[in-house]
C-alpha atoms as a PDB file:
ATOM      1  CA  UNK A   1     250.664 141.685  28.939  1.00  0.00           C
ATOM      2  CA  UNK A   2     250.576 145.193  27.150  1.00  0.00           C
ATOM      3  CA  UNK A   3     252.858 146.057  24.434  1.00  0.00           C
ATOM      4  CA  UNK A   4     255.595 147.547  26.712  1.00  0.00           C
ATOM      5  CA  UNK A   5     256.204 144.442  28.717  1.00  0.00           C
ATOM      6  CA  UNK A   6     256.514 142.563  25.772  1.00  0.00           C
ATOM      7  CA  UNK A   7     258.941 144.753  24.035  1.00  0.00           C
ATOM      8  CA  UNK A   8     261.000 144.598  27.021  1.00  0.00           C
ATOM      9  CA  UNK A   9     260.374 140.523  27.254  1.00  0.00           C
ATOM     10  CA  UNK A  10     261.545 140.052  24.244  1.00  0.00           C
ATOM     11  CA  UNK A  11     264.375 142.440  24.955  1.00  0.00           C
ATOM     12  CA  UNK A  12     265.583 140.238  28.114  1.00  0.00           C
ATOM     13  CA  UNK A  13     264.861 136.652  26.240  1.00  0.00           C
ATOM     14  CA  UNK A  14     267.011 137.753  23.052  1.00  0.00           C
ATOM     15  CA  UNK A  15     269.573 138.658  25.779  1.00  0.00           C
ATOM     16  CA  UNK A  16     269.596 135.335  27.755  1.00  0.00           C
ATOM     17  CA  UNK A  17     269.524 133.658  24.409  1.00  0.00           C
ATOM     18  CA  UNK A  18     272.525 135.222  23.537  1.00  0.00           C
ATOM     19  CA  UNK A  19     275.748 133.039  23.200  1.00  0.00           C
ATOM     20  CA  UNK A  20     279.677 133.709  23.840  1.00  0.00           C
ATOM     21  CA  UNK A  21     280.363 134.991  20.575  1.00  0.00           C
ATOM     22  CA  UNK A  22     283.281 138.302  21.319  1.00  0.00           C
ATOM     23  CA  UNK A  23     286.677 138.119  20.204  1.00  0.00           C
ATOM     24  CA  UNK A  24     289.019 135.762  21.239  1.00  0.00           C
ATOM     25  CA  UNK A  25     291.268 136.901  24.147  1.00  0.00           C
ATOM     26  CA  UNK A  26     295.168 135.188  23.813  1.00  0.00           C
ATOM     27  CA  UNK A  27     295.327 135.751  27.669  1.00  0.00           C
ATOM     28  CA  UNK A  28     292.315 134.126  28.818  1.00  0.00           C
ATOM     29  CA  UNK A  29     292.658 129.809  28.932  1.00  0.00           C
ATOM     30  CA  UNK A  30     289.052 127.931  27.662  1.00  0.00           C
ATOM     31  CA  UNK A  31     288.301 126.880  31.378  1.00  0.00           C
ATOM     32  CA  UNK A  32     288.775 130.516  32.836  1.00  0.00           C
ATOM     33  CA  UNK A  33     286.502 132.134  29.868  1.00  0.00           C
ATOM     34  CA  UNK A  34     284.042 129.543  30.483  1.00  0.00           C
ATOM     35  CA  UNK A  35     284.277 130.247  34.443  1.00  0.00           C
ATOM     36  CA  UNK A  36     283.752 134.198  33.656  1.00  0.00           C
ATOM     37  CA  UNK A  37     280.576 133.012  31.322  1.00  0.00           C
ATOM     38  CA  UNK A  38     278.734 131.196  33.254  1.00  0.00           C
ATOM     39  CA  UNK A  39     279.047 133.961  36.428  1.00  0.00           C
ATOM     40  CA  UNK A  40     278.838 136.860  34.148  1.00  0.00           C
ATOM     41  CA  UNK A  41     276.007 135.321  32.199  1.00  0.00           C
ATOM     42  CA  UNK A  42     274.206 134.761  35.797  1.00  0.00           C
ATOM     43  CA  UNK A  43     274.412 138.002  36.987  1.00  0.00           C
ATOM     44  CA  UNK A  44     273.859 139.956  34.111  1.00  0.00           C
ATOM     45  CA  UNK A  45     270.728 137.973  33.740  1.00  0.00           C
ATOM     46  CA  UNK A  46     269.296 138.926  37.200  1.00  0.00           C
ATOM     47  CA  UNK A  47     270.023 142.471  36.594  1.00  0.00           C
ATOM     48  CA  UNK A  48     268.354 142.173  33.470  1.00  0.00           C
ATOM     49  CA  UNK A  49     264.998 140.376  35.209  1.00  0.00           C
ATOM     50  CA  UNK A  50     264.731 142.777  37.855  1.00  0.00           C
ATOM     51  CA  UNK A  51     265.043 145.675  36.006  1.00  0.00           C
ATOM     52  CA  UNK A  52     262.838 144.777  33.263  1.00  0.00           C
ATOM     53  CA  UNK A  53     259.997 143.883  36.159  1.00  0.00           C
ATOM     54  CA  UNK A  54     260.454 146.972  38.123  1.00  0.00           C
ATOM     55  CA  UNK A  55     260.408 148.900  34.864  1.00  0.00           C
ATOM     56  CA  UNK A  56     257.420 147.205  33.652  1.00  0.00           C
ATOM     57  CA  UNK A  57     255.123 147.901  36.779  1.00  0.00           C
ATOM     58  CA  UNK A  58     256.621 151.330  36.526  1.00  0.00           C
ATOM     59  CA  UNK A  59     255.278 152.116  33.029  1.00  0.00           C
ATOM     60  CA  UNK A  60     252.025 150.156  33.875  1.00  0.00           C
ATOM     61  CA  UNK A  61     251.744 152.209  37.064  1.00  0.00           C
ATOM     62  CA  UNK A  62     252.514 155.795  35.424  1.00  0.00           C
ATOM     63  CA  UNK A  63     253.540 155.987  31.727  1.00  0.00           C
ATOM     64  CA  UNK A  64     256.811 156.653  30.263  1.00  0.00           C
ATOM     65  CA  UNK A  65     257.153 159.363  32.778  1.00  0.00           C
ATOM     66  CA  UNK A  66     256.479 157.264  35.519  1.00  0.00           C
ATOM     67  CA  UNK A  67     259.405 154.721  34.140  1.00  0.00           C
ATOM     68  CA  UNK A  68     261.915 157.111  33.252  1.00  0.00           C
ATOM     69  CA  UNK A  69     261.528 158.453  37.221  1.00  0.00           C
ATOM     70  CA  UNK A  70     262.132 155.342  38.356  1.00  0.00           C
ATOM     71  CA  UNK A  71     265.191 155.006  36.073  1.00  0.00           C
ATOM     72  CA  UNK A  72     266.554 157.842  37.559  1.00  0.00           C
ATOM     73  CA  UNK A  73     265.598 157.468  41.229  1.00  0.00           C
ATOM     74  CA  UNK A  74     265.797 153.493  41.580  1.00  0.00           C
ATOM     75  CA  UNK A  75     268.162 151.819  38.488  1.00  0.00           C
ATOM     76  CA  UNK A  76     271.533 152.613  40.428  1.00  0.00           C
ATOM     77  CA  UNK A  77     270.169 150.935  43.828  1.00  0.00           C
ATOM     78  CA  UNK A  78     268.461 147.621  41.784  1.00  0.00           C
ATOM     79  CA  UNK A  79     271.994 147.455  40.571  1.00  0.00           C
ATOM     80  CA  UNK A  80     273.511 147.583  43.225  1.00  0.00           C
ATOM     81  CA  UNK A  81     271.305 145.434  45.363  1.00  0.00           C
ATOM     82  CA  UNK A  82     272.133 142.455  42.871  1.00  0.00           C
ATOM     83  CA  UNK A  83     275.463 143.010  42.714  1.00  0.00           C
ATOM     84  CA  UNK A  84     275.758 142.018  46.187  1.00  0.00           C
ATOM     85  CA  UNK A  85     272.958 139.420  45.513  1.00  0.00           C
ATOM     86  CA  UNK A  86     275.593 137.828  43.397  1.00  0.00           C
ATOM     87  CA  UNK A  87     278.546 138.647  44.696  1.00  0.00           C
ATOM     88  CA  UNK A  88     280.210 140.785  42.043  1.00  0.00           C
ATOM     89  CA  UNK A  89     280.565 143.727  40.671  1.00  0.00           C
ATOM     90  CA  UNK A  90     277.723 144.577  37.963  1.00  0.00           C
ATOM     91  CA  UNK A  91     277.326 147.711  36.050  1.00  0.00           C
ATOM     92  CA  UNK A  92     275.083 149.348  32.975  1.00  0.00           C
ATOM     93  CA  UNK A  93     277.238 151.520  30.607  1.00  0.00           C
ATOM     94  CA  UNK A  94     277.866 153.371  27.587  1.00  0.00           C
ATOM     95  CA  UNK A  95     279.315 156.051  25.534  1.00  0.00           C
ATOM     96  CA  UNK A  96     276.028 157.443  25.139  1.00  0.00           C
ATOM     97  CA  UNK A  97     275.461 157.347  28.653  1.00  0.00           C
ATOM     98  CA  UNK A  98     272.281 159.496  30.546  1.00  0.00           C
ATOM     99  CA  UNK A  99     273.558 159.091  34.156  1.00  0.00           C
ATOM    100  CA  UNK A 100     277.267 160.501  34.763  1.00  0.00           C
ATOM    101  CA  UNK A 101     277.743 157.695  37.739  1.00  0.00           C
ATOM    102  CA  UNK A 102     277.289 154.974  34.718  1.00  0.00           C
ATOM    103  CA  UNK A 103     280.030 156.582  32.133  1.00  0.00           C
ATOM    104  CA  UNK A 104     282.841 153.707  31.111  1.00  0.00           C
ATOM    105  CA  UNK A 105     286.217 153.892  32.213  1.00  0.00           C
ATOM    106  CA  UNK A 106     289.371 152.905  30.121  1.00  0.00           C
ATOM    107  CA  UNK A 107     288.752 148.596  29.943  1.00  0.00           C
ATOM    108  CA  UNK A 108     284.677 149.630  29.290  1.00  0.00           C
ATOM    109  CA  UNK A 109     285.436 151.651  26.863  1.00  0.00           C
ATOM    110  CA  UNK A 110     287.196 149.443  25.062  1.00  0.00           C
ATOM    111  CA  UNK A 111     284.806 146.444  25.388  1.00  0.00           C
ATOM    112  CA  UNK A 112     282.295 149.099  24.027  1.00  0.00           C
ATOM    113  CA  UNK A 113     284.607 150.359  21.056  1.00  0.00           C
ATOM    114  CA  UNK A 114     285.011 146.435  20.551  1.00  0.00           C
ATOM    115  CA  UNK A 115     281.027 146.220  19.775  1.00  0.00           C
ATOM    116  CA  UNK A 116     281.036 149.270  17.615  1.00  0.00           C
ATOM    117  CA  UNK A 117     283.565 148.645  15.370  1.00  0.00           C
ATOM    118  CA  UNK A 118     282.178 144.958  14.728  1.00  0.00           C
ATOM    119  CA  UNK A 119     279.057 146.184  14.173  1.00  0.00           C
ATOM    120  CA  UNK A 120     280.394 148.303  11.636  1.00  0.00           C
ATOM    121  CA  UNK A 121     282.545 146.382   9.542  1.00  0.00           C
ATOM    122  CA  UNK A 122     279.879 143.262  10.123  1.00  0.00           C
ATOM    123  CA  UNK A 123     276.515 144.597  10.350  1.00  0.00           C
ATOM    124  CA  UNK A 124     276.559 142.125  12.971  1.00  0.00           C
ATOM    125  CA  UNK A 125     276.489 142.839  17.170  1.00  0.00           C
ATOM    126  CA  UNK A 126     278.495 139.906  18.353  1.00  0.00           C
ATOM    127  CA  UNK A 127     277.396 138.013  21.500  1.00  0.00           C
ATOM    128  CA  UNK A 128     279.302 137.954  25.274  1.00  0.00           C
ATOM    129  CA  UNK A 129     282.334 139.037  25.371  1.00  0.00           C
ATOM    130  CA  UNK A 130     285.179 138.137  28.237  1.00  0.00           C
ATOM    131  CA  UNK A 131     288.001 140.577  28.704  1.00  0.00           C
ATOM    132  CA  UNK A 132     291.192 140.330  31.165  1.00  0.00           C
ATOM    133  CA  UNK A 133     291.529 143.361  32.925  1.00  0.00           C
ATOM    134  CA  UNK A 134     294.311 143.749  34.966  1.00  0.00           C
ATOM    135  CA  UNK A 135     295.977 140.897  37.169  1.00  0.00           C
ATOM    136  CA  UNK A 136     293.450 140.294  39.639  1.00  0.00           C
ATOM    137  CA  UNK A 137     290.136 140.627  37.685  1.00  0.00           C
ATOM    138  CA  UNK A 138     287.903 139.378  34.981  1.00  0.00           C
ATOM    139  CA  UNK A 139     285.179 141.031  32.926  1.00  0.00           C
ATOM    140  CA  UNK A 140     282.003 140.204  31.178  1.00  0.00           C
ATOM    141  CA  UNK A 141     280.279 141.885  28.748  1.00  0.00           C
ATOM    142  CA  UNK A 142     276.220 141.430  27.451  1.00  0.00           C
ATOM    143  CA  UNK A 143     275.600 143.701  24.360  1.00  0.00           C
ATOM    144  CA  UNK A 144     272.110 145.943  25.015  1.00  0.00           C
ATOM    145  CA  UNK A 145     270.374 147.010  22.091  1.00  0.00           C
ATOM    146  CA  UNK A 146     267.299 149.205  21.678  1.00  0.00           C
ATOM    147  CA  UNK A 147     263.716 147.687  21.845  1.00  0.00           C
ATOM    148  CA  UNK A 148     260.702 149.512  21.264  1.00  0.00           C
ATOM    149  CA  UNK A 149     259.502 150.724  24.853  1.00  0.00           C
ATOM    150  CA  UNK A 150     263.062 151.929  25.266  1.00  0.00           C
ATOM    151  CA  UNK A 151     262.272 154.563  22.506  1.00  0.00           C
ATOM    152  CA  UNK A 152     260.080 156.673  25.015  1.00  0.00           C
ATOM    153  CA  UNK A 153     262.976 157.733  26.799  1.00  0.00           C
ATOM    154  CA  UNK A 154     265.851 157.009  24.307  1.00  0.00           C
ATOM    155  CA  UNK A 155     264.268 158.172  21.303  1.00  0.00           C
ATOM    156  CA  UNK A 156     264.534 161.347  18.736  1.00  0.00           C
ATOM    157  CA  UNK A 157     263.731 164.722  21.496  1.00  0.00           C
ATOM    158  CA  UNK A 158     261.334 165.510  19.305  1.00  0.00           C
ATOM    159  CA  UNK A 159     259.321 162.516  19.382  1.00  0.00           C
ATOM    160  CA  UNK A 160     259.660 162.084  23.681  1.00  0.00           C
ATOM    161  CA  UNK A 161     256.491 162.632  25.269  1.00  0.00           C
ATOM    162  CA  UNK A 162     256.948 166.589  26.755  1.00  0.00           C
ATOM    163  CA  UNK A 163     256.346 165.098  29.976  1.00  0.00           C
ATOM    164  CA  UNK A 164     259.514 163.050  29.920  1.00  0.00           C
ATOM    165  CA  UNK A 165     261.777 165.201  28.089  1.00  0.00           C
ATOM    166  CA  UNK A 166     261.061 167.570  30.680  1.00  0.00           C
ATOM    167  CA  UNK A 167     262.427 165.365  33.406  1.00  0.00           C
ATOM    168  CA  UNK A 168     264.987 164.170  31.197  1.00  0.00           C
ATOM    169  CA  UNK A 169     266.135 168.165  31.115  1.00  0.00           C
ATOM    170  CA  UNK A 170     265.632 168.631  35.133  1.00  0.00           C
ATOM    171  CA  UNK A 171     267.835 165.894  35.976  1.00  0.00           C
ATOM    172  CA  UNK A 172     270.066 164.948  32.875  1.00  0.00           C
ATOM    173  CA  UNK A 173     271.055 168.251  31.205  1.00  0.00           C
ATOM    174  CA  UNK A 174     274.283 166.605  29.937  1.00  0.00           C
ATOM    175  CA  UNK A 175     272.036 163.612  28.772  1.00  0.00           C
ATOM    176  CA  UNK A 176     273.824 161.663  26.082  1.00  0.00           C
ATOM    177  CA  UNK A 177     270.986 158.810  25.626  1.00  0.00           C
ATOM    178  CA  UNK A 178     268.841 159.982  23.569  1.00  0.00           C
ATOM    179  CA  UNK A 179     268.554 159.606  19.322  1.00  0.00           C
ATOM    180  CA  UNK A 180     268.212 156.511  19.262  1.00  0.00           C
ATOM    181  CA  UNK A 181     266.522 154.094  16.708  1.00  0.00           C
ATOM    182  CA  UNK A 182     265.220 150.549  17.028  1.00  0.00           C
ATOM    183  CA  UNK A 183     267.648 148.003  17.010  1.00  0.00           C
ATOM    184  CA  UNK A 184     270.719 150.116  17.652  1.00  0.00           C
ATOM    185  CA  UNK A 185     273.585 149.309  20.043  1.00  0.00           C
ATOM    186  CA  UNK A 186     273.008 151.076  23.160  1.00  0.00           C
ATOM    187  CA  UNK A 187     275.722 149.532  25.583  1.00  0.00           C
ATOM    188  CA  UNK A 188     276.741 146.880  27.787  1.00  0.00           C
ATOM    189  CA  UNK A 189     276.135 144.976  31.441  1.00  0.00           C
ATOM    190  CA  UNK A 190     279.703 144.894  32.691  1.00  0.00           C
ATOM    191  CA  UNK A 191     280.289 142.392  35.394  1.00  0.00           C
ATOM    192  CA  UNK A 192     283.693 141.956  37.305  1.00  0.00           C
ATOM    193  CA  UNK A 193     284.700 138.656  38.264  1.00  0.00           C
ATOM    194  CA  UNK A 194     288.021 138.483  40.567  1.00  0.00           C
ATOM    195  CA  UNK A 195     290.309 136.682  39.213  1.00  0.00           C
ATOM    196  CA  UNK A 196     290.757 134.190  42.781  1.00  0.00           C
ATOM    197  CA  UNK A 197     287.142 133.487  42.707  1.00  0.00           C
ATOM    198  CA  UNK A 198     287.645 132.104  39.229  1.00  0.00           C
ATOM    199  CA  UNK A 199     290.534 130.003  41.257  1.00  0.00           C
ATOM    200  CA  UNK A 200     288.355 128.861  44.003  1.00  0.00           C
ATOM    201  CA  UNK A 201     286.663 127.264  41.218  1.00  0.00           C
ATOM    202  CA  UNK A 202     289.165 125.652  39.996  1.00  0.00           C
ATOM    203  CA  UNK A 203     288.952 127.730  36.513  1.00  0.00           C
END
């Protein structure tokens, strides 16, 4: 296993390790946050597996260039392909986001101004978070930080390989991603979880 692979293995580990560890939401009983967990923790899990495979043979296959073409040709459609695996609604975001169809809206941008400020006053990133949003619908959050293979994409512009910065500029010239340093908080898997299915389970 090359260097890459294991940066992003040890990227996807340190996120299924992760434990529920967000604030506490007054709205939300034990039994429906633990509900939201376990799905959210599921899917954002198998989003996080197939991704880091595909992106894997991608950079083995072709380089940084290689991956960060797949990114932009093949991320949105993996996505999407296990959200209906799963059933639910599954999403990659941030406020630094690359891809316009992956910027937050108003309940996202809260969960991610929820992780920044933490990790500001704390010097910690908490863990999972569940949020109620809206009547009929649940969300759950997975913090993403920045491992070391991410930096060939996400990095300082200077220090992206030409060859990527150049397709970075073709096909993101309102790219936001990029500046990055290892370690840092770069944004969340959101996954929506209706509220009846939470009902169906009895939650």
């Amino acid at each position: 296993m090359d260097r890459f692979a294991r940066g992003l293995l040890a990227l996807f580990l340190g996120l299924s390790a992760a434990t529920c560890g967000g604030a506490e939401d007054e709205d939300l009983s034990p039994e429906v946050e633990a509900s939201v967990f376990e799905l959210g923790s599921s899917a954002s899990q198998a989003l996080m597996g197939t991704l880091v495979a595909q992106l894997t043979t991608a950079m083995q296959d072709g380089g940084a260039a290689n991956a960060v073409d797949f990114c932009s040709t093949s991320a949105l459609e993996l996505t999407a392909g296990v959200a209906e695996a799963q059933g639910l609604d599954v999403k990659r975001t941030s406020m630094k986001y690359r891809n316009p169809a992956n910027a937050p809206d108003e309940d996202e941008t809260e969960a991610l101004r929820y992780y920044e400020s933490a990790l500001a006053e704390t010097g910690v990133l908490p863990g999972p978070w569940v949020q109620k949003a809206g009547r009929d619908e649940y969300r759950f959050y997975r913090p993403l930080t920045i491992a070391q293979p991410c930096l060939n994409c996400h990095g300082s512009p200077g220090e992206i390989d030409p060859a990527v910065q150049a397709i970075l500029d073709d096909r993101y010239p309102e790219d936001l991603a990029t500046n990055y340093v290892l370690g840092d908080f770069r944004g969340v898997v959101r996954v929506s979880v209706p509220a009846d299915r939470i009902d169906a389970q009895g939650g």
